[in-house]
N, C-alpha and C. Protein backbone atom coordinates (compact mmCIF):
# COMPACT_ATOMS: atom_id res chain seq x y z
N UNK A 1 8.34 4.20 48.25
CA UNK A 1 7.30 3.87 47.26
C UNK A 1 6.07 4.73 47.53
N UNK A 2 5.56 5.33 46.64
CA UNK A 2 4.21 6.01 46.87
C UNK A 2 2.95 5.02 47.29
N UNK A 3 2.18 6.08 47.81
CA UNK A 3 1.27 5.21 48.86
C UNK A 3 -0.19 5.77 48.24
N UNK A 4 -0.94 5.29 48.24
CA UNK A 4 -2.21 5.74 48.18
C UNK A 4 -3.46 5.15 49.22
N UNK A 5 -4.29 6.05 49.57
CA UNK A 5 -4.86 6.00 50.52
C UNK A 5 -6.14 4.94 49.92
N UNK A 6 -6.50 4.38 51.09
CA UNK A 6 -8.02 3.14 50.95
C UNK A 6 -8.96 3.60 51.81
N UNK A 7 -10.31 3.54 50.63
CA UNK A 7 -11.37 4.21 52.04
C UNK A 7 -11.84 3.97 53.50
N UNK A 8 -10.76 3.39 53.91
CA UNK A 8 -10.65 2.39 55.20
C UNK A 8 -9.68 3.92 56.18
N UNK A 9 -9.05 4.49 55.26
CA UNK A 9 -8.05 5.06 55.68
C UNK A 9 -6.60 4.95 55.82
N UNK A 10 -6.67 3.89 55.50
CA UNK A 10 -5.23 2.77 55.28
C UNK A 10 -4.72 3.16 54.27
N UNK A 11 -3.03 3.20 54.35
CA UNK A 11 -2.91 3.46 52.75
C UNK A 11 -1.89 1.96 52.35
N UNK A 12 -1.54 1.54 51.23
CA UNK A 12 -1.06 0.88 50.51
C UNK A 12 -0.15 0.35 49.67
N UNK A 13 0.50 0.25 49.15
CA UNK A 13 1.68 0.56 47.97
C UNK A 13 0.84 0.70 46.77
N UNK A 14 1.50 1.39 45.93
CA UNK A 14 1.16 1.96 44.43
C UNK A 14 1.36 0.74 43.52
N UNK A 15 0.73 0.01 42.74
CA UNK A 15 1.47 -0.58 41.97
C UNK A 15 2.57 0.49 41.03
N UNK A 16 3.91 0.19 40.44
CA UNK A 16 4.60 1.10 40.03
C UNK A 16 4.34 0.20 38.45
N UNK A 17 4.11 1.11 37.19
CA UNK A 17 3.89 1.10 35.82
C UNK A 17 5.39 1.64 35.10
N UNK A 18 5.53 0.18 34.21
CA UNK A 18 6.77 0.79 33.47
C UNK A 18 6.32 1.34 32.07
N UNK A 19 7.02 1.81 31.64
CA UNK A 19 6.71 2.55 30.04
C UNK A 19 7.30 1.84 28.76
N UNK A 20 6.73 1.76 27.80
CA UNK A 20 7.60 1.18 27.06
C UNK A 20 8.78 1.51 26.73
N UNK A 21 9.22 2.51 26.67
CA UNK A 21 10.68 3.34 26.69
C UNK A 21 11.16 2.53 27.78
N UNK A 22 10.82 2.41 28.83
CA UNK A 22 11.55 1.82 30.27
C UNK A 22 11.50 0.14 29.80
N UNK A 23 10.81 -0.26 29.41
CA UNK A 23 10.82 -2.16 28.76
C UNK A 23 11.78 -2.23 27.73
N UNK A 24 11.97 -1.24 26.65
CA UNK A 24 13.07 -1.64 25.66
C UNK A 24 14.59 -1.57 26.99
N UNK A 25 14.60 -0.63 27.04
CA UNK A 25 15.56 -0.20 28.12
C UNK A 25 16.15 -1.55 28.81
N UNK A 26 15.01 -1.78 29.19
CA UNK A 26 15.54 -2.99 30.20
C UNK A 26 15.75 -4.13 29.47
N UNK A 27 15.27 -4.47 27.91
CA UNK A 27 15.79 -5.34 27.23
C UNK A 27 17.26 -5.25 27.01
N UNK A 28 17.69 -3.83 26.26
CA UNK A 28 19.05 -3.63 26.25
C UNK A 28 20.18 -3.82 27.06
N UNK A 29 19.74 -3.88 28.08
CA UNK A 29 20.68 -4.09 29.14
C UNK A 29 20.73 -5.07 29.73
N UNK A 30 19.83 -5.81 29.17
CA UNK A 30 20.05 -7.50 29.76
C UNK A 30 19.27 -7.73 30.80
N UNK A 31 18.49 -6.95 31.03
CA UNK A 31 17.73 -7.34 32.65
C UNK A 31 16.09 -8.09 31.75
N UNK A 32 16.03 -8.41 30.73
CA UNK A 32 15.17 -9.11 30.47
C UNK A 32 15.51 -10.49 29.62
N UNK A 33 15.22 -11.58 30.07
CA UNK A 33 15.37 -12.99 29.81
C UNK A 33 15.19 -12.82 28.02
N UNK A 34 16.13 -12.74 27.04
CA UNK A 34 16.11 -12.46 25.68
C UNK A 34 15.39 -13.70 25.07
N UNK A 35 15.61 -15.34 25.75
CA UNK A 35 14.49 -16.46 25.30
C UNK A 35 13.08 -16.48 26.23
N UNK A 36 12.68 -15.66 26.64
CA UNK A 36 11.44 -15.86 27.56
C UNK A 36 10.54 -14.92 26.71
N UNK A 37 9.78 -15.50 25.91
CA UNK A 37 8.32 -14.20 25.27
C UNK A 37 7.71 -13.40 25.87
N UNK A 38 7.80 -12.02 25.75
CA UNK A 38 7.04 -11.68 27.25
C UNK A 38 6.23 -10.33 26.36
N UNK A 39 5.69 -10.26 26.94
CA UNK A 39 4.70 -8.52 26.55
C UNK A 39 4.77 -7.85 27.23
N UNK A 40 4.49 -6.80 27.30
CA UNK A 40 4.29 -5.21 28.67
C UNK A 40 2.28 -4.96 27.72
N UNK A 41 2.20 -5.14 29.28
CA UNK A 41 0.49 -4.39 29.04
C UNK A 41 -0.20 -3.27 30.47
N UNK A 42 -0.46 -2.82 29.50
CA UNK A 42 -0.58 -1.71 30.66
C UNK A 42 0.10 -1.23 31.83
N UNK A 43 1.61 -1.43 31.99
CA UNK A 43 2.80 -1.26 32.39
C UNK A 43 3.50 -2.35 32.99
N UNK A 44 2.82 -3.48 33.18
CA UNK A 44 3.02 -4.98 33.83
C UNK A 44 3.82 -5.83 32.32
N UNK A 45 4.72 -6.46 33.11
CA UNK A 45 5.39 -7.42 31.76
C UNK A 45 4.48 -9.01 32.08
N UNK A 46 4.26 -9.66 31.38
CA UNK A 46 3.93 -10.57 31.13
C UNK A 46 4.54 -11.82 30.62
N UNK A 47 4.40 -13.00 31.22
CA UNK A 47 5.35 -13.80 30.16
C UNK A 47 4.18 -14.51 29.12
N UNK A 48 4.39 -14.76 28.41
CA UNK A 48 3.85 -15.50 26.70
C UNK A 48 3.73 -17.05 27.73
N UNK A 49 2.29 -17.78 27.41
CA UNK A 49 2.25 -19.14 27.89
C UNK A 49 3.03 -19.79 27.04
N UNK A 50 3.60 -20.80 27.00
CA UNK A 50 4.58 -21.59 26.11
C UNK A 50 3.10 -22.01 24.95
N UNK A 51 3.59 -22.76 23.83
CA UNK A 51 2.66 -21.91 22.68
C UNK A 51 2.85 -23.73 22.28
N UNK A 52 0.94 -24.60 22.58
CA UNK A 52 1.32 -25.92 22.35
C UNK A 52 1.15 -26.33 21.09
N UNK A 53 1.22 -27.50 20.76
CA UNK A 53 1.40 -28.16 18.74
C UNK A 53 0.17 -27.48 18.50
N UNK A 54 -1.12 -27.50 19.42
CA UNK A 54 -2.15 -27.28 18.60
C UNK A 54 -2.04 -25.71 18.31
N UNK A 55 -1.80 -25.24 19.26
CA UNK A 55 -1.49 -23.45 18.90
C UNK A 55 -0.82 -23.19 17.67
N UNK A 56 0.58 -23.57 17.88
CA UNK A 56 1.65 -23.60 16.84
C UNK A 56 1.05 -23.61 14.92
N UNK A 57 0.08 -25.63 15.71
CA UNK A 57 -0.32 -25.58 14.06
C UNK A 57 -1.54 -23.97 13.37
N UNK A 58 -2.31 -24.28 14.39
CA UNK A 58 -3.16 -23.07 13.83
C UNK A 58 -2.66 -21.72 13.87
N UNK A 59 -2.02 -21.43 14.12
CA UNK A 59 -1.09 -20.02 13.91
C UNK A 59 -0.95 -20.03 12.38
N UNK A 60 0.43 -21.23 12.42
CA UNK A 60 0.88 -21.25 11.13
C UNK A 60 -0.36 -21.68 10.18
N UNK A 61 -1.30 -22.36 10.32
CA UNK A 61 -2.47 -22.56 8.97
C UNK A 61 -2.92 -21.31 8.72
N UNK A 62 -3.24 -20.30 9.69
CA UNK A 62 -3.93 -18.87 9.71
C UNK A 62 -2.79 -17.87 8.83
N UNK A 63 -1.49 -17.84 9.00
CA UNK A 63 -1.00 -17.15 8.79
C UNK A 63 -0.79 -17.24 7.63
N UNK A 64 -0.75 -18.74 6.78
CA UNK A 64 -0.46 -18.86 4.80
C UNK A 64 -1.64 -18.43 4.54
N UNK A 65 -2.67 -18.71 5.13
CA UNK A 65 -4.00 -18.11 4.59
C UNK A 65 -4.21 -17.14 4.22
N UNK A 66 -4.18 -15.84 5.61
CA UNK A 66 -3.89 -14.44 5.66
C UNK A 66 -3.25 -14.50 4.37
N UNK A 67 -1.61 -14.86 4.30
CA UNK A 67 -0.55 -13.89 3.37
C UNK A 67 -0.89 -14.75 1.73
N UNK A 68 -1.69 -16.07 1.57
CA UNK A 68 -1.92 -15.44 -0.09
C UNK A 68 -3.34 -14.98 -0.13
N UNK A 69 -4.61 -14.63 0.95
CA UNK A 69 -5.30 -13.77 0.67
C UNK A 69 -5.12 -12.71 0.55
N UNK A 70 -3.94 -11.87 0.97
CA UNK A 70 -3.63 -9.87 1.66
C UNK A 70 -3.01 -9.92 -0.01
N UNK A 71 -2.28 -10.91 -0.48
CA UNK A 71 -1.48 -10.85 -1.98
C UNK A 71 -0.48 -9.59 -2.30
N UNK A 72 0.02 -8.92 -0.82
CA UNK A 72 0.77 -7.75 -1.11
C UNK A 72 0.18 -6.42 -0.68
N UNK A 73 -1.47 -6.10 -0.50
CA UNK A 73 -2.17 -5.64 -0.35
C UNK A 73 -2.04 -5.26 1.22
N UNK A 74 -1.49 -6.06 2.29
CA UNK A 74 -1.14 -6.02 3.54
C UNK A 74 -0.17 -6.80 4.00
N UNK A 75 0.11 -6.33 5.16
CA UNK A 75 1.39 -7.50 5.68
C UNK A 75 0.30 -8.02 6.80
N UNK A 76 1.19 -9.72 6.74
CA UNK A 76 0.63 -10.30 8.10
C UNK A 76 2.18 -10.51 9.18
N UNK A 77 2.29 -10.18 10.22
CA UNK A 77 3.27 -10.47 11.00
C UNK A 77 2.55 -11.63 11.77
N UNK A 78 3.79 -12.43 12.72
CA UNK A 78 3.72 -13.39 13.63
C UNK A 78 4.21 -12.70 14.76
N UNK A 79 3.97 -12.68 15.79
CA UNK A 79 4.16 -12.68 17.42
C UNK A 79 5.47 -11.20 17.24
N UNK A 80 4.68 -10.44 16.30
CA UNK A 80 5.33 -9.17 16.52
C UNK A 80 4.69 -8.37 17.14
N UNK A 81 5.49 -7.52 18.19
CA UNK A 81 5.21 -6.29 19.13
C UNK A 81 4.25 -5.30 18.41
N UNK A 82 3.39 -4.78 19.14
CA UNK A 82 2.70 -3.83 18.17
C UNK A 82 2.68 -2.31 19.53
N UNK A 83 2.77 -1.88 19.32
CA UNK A 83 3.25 -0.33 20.41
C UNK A 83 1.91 0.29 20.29
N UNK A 84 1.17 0.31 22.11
CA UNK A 84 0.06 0.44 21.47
C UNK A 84 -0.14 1.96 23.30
N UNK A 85 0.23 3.11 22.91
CA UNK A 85 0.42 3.90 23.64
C UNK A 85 1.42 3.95 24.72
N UNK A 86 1.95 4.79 25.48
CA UNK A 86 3.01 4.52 26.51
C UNK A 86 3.50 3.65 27.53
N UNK A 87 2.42 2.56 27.69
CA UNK A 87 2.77 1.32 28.40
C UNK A 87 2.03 0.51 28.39
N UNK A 88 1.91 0.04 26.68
CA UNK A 88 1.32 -1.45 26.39
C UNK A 88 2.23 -1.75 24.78
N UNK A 89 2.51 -3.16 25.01
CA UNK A 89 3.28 -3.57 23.61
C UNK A 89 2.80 -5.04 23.61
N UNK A 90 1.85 -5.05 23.45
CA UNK A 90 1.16 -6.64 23.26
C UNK A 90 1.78 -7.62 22.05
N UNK A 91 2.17 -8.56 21.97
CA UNK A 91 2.40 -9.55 20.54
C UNK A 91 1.37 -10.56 20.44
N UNK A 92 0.71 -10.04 19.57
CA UNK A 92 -0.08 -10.59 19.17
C UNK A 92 0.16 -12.25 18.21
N UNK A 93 -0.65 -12.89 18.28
CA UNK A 93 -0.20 -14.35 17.37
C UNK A 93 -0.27 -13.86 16.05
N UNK A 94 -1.10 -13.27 15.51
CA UNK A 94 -1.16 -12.64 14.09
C UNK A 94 -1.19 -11.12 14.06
N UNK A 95 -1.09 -10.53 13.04
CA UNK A 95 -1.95 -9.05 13.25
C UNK A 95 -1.59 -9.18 11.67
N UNK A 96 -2.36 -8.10 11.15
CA UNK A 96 -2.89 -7.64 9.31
C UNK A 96 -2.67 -6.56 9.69
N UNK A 97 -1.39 -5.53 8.77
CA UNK A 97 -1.37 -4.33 9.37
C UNK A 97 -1.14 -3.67 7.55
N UNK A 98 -1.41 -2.46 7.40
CA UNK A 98 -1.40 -1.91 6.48
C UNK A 98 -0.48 -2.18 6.03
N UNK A 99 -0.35 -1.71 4.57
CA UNK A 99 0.11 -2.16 3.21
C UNK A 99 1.75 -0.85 3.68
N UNK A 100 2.82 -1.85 3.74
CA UNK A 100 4.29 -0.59 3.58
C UNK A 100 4.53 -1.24 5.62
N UNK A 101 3.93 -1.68 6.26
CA UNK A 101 4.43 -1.49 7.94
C UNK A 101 4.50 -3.41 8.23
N UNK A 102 5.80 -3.39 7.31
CA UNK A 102 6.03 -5.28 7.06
C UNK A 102 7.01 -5.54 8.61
N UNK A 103 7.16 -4.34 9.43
CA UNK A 103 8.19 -4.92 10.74
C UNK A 103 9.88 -4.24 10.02
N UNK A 104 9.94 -4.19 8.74
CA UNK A 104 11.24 -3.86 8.34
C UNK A 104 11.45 -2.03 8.79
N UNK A 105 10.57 -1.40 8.66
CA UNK A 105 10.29 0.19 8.91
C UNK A 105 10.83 0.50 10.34
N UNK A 106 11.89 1.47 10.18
CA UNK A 106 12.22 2.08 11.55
C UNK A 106 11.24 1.92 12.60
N UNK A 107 10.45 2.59 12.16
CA UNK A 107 9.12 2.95 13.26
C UNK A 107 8.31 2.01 13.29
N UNK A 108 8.19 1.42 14.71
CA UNK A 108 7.40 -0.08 15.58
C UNK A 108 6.09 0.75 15.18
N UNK A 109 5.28 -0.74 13.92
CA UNK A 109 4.01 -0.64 13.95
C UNK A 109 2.78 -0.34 15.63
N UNK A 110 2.32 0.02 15.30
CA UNK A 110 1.54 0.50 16.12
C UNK A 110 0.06 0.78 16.03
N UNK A 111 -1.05 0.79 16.71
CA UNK A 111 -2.58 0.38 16.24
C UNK A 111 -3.04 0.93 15.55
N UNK A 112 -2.68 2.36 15.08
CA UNK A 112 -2.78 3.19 13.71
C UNK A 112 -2.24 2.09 12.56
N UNK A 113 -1.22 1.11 12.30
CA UNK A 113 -1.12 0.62 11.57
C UNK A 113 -1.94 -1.02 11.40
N UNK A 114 -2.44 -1.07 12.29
CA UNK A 114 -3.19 -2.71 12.40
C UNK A 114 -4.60 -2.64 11.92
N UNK A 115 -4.64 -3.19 10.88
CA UNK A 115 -6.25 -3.57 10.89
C UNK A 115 -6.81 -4.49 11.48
N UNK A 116 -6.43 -5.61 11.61
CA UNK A 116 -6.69 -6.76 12.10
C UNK A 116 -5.69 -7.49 13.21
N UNK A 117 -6.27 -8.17 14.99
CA UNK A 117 -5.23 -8.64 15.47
C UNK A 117 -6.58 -9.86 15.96
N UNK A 118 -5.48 -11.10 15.57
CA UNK A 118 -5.52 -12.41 15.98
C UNK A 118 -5.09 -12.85 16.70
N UNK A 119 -6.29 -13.38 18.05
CA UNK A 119 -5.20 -14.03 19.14
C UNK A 119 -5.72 -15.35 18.95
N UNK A 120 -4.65 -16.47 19.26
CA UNK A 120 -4.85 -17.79 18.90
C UNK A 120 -4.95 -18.59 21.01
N UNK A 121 -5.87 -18.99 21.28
CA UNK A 121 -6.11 -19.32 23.09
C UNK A 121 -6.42 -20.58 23.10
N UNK A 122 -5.30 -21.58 24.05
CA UNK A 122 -5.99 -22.56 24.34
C UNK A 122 -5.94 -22.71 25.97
N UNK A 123 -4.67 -22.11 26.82
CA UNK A 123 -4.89 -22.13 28.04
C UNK A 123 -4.38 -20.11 28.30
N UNK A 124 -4.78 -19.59 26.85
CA UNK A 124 -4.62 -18.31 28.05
C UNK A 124 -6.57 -17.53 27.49
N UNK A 125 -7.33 -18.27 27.58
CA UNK A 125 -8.61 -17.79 27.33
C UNK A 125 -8.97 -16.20 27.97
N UNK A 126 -9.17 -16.58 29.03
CA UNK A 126 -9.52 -15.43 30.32
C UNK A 126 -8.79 -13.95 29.87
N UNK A 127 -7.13 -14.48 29.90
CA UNK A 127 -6.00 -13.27 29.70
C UNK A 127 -6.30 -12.70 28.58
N UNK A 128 -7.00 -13.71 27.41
CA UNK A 128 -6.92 -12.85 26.08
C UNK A 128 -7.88 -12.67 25.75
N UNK A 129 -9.16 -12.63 26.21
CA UNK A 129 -10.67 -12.43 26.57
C UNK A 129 -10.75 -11.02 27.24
N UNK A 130 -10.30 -10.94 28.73
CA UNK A 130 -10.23 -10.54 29.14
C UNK A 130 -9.74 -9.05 29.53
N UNK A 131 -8.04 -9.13 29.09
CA UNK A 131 -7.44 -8.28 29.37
C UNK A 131 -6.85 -7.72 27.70
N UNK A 132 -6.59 -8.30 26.72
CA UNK A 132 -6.14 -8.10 25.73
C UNK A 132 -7.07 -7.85 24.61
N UNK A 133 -8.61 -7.85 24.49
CA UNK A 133 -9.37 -7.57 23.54
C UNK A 133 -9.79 -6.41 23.89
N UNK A 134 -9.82 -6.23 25.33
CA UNK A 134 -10.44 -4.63 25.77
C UNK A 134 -9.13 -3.73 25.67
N UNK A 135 -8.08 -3.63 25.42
CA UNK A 135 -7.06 -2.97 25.25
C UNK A 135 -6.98 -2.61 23.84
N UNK A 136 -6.80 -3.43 23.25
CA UNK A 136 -6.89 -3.80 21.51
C UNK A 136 -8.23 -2.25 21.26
N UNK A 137 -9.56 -2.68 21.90
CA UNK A 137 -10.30 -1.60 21.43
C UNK A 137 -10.03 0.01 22.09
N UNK A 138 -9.31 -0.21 23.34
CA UNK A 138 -8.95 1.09 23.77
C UNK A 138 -8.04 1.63 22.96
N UNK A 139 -7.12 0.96 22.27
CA UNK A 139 -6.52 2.15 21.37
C UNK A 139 -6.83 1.69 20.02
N UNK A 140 -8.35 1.51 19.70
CA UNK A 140 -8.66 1.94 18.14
C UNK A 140 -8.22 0.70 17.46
N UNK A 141 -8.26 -0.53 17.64
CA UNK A 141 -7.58 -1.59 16.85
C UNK A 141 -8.93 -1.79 16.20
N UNK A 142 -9.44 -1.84 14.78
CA UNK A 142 -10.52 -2.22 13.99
C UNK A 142 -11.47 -3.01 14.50
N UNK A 143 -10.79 -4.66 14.33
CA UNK A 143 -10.91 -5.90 14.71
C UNK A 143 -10.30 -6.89 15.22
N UNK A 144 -10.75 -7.77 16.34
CA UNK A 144 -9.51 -8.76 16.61
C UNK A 144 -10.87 -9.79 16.40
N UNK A 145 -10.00 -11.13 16.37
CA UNK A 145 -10.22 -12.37 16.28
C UNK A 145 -9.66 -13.24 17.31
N UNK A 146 -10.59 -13.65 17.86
CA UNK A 146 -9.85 -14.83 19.23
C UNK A 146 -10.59 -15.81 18.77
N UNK A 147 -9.44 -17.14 18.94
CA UNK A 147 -9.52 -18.35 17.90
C UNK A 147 -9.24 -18.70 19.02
N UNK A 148 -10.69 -20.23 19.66
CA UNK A 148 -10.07 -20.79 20.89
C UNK A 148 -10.28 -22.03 20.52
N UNK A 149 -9.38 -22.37 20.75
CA UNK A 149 -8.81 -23.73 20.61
C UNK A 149 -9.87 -24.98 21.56
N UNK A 150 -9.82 -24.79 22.83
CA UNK A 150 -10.78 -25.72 23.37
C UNK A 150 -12.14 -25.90 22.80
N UNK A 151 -12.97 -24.85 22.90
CA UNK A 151 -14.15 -24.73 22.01
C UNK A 151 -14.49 -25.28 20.51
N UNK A 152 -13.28 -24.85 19.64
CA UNK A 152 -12.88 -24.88 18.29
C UNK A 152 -14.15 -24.37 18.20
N UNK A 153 -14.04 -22.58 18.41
CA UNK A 153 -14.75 -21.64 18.13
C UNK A 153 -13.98 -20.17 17.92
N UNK A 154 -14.51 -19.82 16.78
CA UNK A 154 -14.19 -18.24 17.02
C UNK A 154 -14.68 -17.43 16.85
N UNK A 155 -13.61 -16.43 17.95
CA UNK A 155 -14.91 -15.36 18.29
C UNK A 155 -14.71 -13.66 17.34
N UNK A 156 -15.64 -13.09 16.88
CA UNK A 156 -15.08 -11.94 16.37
C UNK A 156 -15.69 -10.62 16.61
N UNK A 157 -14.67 -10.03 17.22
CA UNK A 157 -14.95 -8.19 17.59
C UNK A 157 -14.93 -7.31 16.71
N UNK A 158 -16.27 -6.98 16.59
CA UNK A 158 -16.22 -5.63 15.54
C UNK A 158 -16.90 -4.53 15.48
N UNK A 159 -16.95 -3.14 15.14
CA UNK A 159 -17.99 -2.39 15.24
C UNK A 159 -17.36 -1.37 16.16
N UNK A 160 -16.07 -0.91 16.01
CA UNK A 160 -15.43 -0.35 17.28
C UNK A 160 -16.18 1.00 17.19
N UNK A 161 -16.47 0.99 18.90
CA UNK A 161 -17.59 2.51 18.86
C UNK A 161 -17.12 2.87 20.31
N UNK A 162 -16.35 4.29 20.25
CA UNK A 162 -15.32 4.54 21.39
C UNK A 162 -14.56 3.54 21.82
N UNK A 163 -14.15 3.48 22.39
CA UNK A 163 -13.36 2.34 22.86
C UNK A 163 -13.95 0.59 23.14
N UNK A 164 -14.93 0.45 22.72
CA UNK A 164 -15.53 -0.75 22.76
C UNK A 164 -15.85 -1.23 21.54
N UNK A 165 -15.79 -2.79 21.39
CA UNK A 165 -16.38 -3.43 20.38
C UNK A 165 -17.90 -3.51 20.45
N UNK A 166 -18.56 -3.01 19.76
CA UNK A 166 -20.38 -2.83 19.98
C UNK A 166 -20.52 -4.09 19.14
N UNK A 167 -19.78 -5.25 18.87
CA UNK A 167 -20.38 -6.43 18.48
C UNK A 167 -19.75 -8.04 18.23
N UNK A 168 -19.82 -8.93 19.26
CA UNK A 168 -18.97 -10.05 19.16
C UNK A 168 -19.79 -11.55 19.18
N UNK A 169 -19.64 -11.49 17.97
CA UNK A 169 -20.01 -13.09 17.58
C UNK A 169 -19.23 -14.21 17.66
N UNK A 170 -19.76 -15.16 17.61
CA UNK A 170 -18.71 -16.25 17.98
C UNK A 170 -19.31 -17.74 16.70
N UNK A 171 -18.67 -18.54 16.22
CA UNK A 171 -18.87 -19.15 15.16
C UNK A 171 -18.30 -20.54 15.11
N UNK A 172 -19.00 -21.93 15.35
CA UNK A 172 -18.06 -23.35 15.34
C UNK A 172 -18.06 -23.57 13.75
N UNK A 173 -18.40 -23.23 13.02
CA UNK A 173 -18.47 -23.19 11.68
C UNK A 173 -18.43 -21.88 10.83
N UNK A 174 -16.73 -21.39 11.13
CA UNK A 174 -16.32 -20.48 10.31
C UNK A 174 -16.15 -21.23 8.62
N UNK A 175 -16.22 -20.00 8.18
CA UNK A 175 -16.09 -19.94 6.44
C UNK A 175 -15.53 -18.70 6.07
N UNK A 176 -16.05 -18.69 4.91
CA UNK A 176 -14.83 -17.35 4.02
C UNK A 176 -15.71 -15.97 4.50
N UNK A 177 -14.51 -15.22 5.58
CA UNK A 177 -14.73 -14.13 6.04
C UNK A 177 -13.88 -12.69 5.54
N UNK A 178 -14.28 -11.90 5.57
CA UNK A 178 -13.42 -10.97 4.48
C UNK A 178 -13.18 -9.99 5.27
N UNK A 179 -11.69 -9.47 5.46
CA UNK A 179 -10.89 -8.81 6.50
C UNK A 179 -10.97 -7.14 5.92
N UNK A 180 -10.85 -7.07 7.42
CA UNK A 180 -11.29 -5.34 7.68
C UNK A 180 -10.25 -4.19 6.87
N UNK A 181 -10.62 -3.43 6.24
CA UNK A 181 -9.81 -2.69 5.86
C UNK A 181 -9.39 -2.74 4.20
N UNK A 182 -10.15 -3.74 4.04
CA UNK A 182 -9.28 -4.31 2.07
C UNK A 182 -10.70 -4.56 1.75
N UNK A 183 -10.69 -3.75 0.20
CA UNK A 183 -11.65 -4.05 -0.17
C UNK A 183 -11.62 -5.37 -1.11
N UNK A 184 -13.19 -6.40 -0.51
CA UNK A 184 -13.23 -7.61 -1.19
C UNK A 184 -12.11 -8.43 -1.18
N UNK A 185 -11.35 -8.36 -0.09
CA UNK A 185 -10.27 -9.54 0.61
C UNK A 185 -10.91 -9.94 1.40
N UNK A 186 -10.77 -11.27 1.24
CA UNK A 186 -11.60 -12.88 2.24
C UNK A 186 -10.63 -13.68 2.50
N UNK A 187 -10.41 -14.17 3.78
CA UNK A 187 -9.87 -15.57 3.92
C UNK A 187 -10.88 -16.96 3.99
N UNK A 188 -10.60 -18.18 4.16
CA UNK A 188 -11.14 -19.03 4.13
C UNK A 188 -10.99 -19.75 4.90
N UNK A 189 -11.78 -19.54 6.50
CA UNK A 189 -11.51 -20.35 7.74
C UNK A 189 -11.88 -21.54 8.09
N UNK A 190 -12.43 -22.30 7.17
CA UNK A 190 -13.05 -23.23 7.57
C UNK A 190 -11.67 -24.33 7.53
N UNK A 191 -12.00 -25.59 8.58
CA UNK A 191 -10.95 -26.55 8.54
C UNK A 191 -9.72 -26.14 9.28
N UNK A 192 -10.08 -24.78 10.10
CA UNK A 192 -8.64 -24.11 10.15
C UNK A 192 -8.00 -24.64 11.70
N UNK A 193 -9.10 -25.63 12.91
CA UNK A 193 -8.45 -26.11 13.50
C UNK A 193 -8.06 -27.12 13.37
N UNK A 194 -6.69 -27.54 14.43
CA UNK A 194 -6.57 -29.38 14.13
C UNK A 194 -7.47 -30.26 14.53
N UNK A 195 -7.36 -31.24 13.31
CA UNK A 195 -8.47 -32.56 13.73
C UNK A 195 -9.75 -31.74 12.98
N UNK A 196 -9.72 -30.67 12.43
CA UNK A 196 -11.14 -30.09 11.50
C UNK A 196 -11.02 -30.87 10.03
């Protein structure tokens, strides 16, 4: 295993990074659990937290919303892979991806095709705060939306300027917000958690 040195002088093990070429790979061949949800981010696989009623419901309320606001105009996918440089394939709970890239197309959408990605958090806050909104802006994703469930707040990244979101608001009283990329398309968030 390659070693890299610590300013101690000590050296270490490498963490070793798989590629997404190397993650399909290993799907095909069975060395990945085919019922276990999992992502590759930044070469690490991940497993998906199991996804509770309250998640579930607000997914699905977000997602009829999205698809008769987009009216054809965009696709909305569910917990589809989005290929987001050589070793990250995040699945997102939602994503709004241009008009023609419905998941049926040879070629795995990818952040050139996403306008919009929705993550829905009730116990993975930190992970999708954290590690998955700053990725999202490293390769150019418009806007994401993190919808947290404990709070029944959401939060929204926008303004992508180099690789950072230069602006994130957060809102306990969402309303009709109008999605990136379409002109004069709005959804209507209000009510959109359970028990709202």
């Amino acid at each position: 295993m390659t070693e890299e040195s610590s300013s101690r002088g000590e050296s270490r093990p490498q963490r070793h990074r798989i590629s997404v070429a190397d993650y399909h790979r290993m799907a095909e061949l069975g060395l990945l659990d085919a019922a276990t949800p999992l992502e590759l981010i930044e070469g690490a696989i991940f497993d998906l937290a199991p996804a509770s009623h309250a998640h579930r419901t607000t997914v699905r309320r977000l997602e009829e919303r999205l698809r008769a606001a987009v009216l054809g105009q965009a696709n909305v996918l569910r917990h589809a892979p989005i290929r987001l440089g050589a070793d990250s394939e995040p699945a997102p709970d939602l994503a709004v991806l241009r008009a023609g890239r419905d998941g049926a197309h040879p070629r795995q959408p990818s952040a050139a095709d996403a306008l919009l990605v929705i993550e829905v958090s009730d116990a993975t806050w930190h992970y999708d705060h954290d590690t998955k909104v700053p990725i999202y802006g490293r390769h150019g994703i418009p806007e994401v939306w993190l919808l947290d469930l404990t709070s029944a707040t959401i939060h929204f990244f926008r303004g992508l300027t180099g690789a950072h979101y230069a602006e994130e608001s957060v809102t306990e009283h969402p309303g009709v917000t109008f999605l990136p990329g379409l002109t004069d398309v709005a959804v209507d968030l209000a009510g959109l958690f359970p028990g709202a």
